[in-house]
PDB file of N, CA and C in Angstrom:
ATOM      1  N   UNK A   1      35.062 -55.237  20.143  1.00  0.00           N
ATOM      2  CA  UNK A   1      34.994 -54.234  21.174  1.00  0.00           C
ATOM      3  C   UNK A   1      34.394 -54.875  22.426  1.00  0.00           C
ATOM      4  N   UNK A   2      35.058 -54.938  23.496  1.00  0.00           N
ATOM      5  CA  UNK A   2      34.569 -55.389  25.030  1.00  0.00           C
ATOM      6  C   UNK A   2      33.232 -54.761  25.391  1.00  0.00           C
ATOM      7  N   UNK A   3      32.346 -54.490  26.175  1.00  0.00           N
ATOM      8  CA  UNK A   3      31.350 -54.368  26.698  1.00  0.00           C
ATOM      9  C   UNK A   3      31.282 -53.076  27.894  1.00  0.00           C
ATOM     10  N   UNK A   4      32.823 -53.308  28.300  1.00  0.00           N
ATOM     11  CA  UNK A   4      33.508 -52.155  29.239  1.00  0.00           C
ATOM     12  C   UNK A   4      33.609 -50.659  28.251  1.00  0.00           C
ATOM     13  N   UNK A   5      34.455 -51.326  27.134  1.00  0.00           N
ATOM     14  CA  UNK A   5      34.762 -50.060  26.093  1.00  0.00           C
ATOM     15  C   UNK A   5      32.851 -49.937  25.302  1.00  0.00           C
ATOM     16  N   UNK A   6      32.507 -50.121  25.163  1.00  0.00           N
ATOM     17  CA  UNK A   6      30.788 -50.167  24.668  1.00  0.00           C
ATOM     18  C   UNK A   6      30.004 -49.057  25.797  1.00  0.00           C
ATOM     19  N   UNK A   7      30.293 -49.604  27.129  1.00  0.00           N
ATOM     20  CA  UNK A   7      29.592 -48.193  28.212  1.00  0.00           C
ATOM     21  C   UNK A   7      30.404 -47.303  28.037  1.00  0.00           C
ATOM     22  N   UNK A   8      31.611 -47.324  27.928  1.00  0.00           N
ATOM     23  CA  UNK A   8      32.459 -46.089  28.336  1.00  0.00           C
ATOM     24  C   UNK A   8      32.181 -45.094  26.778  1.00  0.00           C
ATOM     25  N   UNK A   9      32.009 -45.855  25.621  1.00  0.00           N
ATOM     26  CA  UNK A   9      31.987 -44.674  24.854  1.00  0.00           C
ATOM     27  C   UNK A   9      30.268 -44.197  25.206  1.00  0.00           C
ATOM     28  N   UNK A  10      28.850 -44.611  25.522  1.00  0.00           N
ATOM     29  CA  UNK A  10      28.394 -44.769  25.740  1.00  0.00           C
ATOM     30  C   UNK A  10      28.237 -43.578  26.873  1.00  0.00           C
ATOM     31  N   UNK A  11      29.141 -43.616  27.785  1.00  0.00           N
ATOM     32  CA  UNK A  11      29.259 -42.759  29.037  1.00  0.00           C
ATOM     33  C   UNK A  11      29.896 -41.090  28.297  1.00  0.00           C
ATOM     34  N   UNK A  12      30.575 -41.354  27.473  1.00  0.00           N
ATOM     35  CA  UNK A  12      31.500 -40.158  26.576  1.00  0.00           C
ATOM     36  C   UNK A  12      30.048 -39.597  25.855  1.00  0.00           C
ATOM     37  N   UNK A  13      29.574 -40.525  25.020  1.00  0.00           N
ATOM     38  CA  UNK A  13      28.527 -39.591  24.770  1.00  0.00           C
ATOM     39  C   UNK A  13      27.611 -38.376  25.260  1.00  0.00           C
ATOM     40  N   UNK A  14      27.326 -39.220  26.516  1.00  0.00           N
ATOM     41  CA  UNK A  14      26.387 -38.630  27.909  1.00  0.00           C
ATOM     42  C   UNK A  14      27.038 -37.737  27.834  1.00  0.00           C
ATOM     43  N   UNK A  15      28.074 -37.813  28.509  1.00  0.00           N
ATOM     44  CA  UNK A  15      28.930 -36.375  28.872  1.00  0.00           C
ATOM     45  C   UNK A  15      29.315 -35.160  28.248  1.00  0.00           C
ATOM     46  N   UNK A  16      29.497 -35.874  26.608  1.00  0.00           N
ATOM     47  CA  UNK A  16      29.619 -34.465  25.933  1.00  0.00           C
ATOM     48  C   UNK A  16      28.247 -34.034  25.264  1.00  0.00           C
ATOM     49  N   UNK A  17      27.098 -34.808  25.049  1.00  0.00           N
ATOM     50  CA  UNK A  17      25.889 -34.183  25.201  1.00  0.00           C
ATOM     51  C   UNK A  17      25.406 -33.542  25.932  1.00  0.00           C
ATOM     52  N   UNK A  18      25.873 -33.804  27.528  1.00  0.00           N
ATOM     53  CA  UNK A  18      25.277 -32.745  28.652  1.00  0.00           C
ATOM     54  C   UNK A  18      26.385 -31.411  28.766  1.00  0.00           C
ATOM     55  N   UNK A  19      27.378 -31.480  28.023  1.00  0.00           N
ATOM     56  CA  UNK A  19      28.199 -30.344  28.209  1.00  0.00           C
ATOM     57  C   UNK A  19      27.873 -29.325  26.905  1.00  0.00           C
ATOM     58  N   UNK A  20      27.590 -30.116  26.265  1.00  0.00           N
ATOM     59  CA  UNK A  20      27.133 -28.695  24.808  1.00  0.00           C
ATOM     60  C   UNK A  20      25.621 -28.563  25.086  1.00  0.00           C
ATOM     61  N   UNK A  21      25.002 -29.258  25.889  1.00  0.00           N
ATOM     62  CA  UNK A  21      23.697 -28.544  26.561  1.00  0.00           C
ATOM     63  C   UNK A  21      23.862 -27.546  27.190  1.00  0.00           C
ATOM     64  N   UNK A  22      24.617 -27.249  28.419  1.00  0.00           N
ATOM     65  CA  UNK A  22      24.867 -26.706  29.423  1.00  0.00           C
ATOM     66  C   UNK A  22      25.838 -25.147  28.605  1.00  0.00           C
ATOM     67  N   UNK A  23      26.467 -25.441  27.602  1.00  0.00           N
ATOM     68  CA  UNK A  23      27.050 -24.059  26.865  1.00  0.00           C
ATOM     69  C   UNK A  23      26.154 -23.488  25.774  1.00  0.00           C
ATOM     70  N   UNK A  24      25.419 -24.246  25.616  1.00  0.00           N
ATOM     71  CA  UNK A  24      24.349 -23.313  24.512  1.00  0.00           C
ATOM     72  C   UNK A  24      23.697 -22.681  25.605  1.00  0.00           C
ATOM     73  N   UNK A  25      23.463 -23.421  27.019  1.00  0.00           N
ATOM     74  CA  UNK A  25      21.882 -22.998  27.581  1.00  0.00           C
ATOM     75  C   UNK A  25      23.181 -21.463  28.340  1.00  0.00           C
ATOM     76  N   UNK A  26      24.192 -21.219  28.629  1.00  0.00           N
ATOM     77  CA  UNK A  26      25.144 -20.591  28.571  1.00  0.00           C
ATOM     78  C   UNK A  26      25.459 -19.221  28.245  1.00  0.00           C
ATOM     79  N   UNK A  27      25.298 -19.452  26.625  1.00  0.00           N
ATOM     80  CA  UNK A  27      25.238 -18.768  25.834  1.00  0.00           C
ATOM     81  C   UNK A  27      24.112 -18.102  25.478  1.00  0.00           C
ATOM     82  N   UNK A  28      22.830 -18.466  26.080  1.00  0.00           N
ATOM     83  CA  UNK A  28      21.434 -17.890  26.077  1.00  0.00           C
ATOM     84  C   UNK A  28      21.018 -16.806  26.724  1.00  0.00           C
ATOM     85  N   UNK A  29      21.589 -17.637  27.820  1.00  0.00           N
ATOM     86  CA  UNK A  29      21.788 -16.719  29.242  1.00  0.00           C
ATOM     87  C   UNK A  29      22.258 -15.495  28.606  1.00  0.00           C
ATOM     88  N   UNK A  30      23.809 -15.438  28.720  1.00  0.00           N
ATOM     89  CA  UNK A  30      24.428 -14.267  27.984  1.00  0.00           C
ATOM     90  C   UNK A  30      23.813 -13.306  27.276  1.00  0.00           C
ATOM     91  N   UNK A  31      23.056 -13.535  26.053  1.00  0.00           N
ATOM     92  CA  UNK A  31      22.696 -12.984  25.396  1.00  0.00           C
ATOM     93  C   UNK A  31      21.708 -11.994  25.813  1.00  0.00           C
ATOM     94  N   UNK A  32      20.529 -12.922  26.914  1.00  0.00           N
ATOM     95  CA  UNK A  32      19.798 -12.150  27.741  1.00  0.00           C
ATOM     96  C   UNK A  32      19.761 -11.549  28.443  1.00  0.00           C
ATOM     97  N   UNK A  33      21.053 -11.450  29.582  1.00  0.00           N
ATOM     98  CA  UNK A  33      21.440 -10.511  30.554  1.00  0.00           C
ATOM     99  C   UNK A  33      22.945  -9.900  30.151  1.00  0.00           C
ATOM    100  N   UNK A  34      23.963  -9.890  29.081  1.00  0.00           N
ATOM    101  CA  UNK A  34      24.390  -9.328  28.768  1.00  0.00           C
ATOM    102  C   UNK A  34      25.826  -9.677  29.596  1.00  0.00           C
ATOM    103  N   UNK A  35      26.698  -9.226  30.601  1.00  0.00           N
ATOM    104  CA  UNK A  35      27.257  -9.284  31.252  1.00  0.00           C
ATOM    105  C   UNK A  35      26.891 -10.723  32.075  1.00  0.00           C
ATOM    106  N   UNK A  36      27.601 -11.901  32.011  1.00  0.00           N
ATOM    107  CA  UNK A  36      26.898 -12.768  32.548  1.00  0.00           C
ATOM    108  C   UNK A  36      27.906 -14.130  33.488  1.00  0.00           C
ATOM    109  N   UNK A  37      28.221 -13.318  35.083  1.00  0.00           N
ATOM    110  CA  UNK A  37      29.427 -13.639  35.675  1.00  0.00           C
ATOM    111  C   UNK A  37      29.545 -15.001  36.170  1.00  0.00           C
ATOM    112  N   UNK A  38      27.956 -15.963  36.339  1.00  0.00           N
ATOM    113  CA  UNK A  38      28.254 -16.919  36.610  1.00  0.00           C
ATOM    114  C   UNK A  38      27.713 -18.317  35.367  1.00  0.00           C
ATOM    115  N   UNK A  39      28.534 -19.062  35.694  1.00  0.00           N
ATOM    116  CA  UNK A  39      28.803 -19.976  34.673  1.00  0.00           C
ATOM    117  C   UNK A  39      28.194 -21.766  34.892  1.00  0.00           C
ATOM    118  N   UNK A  40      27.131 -21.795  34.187  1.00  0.00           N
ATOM    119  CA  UNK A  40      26.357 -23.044  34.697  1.00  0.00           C
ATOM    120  C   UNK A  40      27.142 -23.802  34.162  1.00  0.00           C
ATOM    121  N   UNK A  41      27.380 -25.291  35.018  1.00  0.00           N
ATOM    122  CA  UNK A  41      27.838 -26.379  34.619  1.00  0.00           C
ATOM    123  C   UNK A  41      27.094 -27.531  35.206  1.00  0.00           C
ATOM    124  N   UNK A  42      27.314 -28.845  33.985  1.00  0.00           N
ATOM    125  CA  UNK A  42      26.583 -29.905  34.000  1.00  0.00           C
ATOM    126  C   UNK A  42      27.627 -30.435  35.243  1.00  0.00           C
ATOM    127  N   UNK A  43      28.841 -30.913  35.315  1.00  0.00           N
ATOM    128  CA  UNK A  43      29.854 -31.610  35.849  1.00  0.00           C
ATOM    129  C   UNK A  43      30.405 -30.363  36.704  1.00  0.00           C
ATOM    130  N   UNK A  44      31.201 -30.543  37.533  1.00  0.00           N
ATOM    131  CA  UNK A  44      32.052 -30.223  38.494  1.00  0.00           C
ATOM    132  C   UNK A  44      33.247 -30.388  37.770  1.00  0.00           C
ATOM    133  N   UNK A  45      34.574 -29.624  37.858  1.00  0.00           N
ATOM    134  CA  UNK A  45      35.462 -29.588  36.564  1.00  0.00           C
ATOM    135  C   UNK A  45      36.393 -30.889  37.522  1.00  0.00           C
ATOM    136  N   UNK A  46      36.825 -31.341  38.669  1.00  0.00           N
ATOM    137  CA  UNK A  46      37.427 -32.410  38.749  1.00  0.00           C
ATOM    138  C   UNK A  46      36.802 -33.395  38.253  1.00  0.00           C
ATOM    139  N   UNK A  47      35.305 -33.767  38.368  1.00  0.00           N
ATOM    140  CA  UNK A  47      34.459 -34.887  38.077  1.00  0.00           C
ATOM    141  C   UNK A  47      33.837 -35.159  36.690  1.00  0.00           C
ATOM    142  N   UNK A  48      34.545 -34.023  35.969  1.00  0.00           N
ATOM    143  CA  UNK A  48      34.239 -34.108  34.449  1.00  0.00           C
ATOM    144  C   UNK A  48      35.998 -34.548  34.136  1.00  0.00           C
ATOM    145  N   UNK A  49      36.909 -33.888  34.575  1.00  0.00           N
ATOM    146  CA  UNK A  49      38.180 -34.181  34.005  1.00  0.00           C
ATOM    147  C   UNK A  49      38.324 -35.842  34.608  1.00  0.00           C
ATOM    148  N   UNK A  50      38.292 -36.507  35.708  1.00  0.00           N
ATOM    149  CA  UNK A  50      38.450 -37.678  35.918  1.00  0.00           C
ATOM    150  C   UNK A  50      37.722 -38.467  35.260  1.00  0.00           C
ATOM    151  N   UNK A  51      36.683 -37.994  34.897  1.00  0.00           N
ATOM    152  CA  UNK A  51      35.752 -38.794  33.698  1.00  0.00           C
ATOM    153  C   UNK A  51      35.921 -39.531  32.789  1.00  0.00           C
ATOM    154  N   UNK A  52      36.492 -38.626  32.214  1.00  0.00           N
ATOM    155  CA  UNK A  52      37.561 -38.431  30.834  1.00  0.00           C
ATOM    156  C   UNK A  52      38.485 -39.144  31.360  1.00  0.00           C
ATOM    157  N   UNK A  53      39.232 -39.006  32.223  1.00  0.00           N
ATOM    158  CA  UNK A  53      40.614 -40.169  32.228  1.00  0.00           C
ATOM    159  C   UNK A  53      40.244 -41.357  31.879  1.00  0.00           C
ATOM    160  N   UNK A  54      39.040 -41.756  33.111  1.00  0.00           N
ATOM    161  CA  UNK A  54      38.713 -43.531  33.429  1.00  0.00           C
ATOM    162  C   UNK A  54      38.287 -43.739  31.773  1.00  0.00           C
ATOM    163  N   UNK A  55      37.409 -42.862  31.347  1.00  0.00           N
ATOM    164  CA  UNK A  55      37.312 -43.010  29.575  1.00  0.00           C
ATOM    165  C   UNK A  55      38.477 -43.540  28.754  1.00  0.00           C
ATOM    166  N   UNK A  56      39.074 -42.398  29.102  1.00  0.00           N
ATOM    167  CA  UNK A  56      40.737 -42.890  28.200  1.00  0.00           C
ATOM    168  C   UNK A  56      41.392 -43.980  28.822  1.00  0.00           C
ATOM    169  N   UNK A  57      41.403 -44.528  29.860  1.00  0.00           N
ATOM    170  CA  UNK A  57      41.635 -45.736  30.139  1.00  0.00           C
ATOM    171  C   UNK A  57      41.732 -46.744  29.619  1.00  0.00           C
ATOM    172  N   UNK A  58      39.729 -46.702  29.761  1.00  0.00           N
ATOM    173  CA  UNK A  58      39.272 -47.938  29.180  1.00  0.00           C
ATOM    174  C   UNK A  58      39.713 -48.038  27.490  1.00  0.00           C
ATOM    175  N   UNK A  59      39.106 -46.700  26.766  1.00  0.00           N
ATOM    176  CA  UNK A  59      39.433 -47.403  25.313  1.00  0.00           C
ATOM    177  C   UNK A  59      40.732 -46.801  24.688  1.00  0.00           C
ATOM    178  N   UNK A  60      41.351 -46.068  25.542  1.00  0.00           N
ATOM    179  CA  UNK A  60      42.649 -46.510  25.128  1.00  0.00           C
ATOM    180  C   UNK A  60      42.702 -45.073  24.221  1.00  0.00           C
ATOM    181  N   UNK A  61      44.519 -44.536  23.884  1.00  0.00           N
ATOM    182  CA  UNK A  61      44.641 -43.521  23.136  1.00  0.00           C
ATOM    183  C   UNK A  61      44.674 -42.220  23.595  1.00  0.00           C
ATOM    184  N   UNK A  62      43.805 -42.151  24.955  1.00  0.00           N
ATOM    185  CA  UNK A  62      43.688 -40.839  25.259  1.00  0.00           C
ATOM    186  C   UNK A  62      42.537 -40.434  24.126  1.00  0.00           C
ATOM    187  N   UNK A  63      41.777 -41.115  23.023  1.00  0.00           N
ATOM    188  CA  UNK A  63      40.670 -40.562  22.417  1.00  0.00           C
ATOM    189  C   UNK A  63      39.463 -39.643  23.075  1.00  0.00           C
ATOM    190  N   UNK A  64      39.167 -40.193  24.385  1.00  0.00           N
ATOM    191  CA  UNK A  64      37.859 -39.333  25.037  1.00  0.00           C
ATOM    192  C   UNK A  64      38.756 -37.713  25.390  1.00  0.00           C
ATOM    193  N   UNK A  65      40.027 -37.696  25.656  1.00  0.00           N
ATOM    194  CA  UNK A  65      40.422 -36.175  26.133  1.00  0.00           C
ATOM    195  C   UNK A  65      40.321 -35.454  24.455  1.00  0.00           C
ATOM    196  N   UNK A  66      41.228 -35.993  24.059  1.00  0.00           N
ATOM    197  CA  UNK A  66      40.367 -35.796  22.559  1.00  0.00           C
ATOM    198  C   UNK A  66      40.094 -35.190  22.484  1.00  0.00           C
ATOM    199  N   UNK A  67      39.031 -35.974  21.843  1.00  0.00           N
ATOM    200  CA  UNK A  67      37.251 -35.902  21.671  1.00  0.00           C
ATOM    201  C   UNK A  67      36.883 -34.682  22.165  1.00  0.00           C
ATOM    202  N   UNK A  68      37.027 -34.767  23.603  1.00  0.00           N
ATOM    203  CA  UNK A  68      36.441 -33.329  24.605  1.00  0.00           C
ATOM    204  C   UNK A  68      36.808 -32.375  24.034  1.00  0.00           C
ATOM    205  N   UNK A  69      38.604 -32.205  24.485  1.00  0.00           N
ATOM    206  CA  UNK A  69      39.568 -31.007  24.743  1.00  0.00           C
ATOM    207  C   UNK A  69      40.431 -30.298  23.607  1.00  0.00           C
ATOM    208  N   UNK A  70      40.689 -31.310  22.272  1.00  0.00           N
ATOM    209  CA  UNK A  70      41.679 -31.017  21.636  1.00  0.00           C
ATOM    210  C   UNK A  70      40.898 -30.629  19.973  1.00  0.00           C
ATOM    211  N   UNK A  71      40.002 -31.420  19.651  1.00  0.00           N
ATOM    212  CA  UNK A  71      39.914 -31.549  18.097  1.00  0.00           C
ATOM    213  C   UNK A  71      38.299 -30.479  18.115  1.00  0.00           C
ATOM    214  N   UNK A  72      37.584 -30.450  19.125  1.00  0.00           N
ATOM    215  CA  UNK A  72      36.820 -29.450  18.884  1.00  0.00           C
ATOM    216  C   UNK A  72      35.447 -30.234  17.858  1.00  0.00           C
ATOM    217  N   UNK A  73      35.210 -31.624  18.027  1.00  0.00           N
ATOM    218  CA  UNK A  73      34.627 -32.101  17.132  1.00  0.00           C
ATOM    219  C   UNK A  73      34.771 -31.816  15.612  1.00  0.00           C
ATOM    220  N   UNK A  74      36.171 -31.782  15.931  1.00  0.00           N
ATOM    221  CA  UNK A  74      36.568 -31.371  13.734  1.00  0.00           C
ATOM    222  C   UNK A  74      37.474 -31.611  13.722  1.00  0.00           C
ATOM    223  N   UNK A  75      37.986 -32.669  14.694  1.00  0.00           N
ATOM    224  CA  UNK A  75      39.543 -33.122  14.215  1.00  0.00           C
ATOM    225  C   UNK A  75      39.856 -35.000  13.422  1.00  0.00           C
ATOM    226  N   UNK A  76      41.177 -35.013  13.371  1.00  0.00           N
ATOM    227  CA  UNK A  76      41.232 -36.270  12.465  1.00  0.00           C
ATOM    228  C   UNK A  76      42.099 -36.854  13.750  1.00  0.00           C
ATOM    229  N   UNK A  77      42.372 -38.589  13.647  1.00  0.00           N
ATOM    230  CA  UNK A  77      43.338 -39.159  13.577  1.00  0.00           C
ATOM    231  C   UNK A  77      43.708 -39.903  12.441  1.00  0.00           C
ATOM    232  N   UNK A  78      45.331 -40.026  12.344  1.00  0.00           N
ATOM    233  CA  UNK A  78      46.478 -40.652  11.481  1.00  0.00           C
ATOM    234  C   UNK A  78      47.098 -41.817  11.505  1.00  0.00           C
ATOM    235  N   UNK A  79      46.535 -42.536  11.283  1.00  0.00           N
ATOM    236  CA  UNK A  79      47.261 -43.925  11.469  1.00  0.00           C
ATOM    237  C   UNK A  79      47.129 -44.677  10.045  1.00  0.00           C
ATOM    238  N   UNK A  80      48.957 -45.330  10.001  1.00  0.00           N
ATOM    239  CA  UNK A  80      49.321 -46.255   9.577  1.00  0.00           C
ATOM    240  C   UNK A  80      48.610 -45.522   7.761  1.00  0.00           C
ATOM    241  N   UNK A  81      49.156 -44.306   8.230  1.00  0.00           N
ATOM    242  CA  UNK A  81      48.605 -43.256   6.344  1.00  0.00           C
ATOM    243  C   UNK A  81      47.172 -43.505   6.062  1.00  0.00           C
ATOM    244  N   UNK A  82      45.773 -43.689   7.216  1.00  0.00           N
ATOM    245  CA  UNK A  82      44.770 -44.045   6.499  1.00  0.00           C
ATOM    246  C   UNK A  82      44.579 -42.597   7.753  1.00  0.00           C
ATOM    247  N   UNK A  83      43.473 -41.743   7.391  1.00  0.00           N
ATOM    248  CA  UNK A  83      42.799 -40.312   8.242  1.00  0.00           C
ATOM    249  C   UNK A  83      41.305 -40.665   8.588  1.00  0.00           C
ATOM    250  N   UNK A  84      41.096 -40.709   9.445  1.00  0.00           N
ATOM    251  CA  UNK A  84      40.137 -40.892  10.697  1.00  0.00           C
ATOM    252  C   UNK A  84      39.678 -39.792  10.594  1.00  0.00           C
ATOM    253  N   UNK A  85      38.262 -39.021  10.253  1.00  0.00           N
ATOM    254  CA  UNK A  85      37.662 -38.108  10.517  1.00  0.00           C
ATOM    255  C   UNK A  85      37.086 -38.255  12.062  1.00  0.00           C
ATOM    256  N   UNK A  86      36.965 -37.225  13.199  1.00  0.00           N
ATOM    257  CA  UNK A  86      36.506 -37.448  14.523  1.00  0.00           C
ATOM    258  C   UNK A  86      35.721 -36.583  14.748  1.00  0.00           C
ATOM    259  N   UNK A  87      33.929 -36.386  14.542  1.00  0.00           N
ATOM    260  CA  UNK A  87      33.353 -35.345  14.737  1.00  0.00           C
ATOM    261  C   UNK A  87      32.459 -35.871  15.754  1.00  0.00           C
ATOM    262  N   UNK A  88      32.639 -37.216  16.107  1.00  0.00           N
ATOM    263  CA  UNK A  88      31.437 -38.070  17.091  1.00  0.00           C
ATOM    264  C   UNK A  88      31.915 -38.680  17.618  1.00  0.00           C
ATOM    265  N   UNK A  89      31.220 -39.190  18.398  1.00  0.00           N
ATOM    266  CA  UNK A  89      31.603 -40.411  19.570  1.00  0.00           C
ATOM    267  C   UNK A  89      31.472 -41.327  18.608  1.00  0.00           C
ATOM    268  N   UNK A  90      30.265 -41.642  17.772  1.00  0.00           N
ATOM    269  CA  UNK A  90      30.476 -42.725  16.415  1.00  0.00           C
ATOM    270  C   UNK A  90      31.739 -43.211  15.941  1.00  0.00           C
ATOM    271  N   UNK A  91      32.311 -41.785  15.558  1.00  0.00           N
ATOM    272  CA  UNK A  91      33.693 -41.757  14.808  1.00  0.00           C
ATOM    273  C   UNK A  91      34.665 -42.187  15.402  1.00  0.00           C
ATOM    274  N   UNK A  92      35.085 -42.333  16.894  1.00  0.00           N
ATOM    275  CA  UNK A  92      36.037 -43.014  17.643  1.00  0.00           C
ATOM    276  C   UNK A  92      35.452 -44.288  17.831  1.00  0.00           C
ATOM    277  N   UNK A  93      34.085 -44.722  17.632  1.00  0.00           N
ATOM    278  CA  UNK A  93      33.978 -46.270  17.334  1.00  0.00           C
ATOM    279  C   UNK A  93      34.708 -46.652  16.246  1.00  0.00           C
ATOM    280  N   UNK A  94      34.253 -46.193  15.357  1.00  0.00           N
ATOM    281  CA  UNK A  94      34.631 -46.009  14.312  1.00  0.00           C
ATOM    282  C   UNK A  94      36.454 -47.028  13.553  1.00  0.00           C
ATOM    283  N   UNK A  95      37.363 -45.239  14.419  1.00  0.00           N
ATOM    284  CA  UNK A  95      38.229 -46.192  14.794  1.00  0.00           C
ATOM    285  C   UNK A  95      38.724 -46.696  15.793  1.00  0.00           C
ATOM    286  N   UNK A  96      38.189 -47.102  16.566  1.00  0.00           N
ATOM    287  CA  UNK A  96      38.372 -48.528  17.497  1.00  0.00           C
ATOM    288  C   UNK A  96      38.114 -49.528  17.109  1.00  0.00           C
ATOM    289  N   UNK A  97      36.914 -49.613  16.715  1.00  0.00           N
ATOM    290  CA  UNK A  97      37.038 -51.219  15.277  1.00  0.00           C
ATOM    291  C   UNK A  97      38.147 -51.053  14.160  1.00  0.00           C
ATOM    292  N   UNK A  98      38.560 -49.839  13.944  1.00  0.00           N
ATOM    293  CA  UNK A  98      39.651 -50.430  12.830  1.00  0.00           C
ATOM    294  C   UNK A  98      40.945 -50.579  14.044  1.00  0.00           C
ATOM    295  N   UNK A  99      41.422 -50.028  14.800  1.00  0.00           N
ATOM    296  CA  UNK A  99      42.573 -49.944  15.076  1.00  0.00           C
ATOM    297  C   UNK A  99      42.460 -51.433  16.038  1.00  0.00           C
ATOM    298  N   UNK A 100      41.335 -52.036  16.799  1.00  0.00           N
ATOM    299  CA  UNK A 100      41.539 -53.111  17.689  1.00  0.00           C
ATOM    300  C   UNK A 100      41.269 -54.319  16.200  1.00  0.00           C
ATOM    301  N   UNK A 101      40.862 -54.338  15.422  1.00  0.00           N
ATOM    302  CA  UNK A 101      40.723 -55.380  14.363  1.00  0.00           C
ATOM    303  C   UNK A 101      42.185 -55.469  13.674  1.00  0.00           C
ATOM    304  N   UNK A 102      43.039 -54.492  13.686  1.00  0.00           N
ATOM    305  CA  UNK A 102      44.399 -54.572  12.887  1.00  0.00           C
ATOM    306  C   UNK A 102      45.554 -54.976  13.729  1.00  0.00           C
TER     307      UNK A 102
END
């Protein structure tokens, strides 16, 4: 694994740690005022979605949109008949050492 792909998952982490911060603290809110029209965010939604691109860039796959947008931290990838559990940023290390080692 390059050093580029090492920050960038690195940077993926950051990002989806400060975004399930920002929806629990969210969801608090809510609970406390009931009706609750405005919506805190860590990122700016262009500067979180370009994020994610330069992410998927670097390590390739489109894994960081992923990660974010698609699997919900409970999804798999399929390759070559072996299943990739993806609940972490770990787990796309994970497979990135298998898929750049093969």
């Amino acid at each position: 694994m390059t050093k580029i792909q090492i920050q960038a998952l690195a940077l993926l982490e950051l990002v989806h740690t400060t975004e399930k911060k920002y929806t629990e603290l969210n969801d608090k809110i809510r609970e406390l005022q009931g009706d609750f029209p405005t919506h805190i965010k860590a990122f700016d939604d262009e500067c979180l979605i370009r994020t994610v691109e330069l992410i998927d860039e670097i390590i390739g796959d489109s894994l960081a949109s992923y990660f974010m947008w698609e699997c919900s931290q409970n999804g798999s990838i399929t390759d070559q008949n072996l299943e990739f559990p993806i609940k972490s940023v770990d787990d796309i290390k994970k497979y990135m050492e298998w898929r750049d080692g093969n």
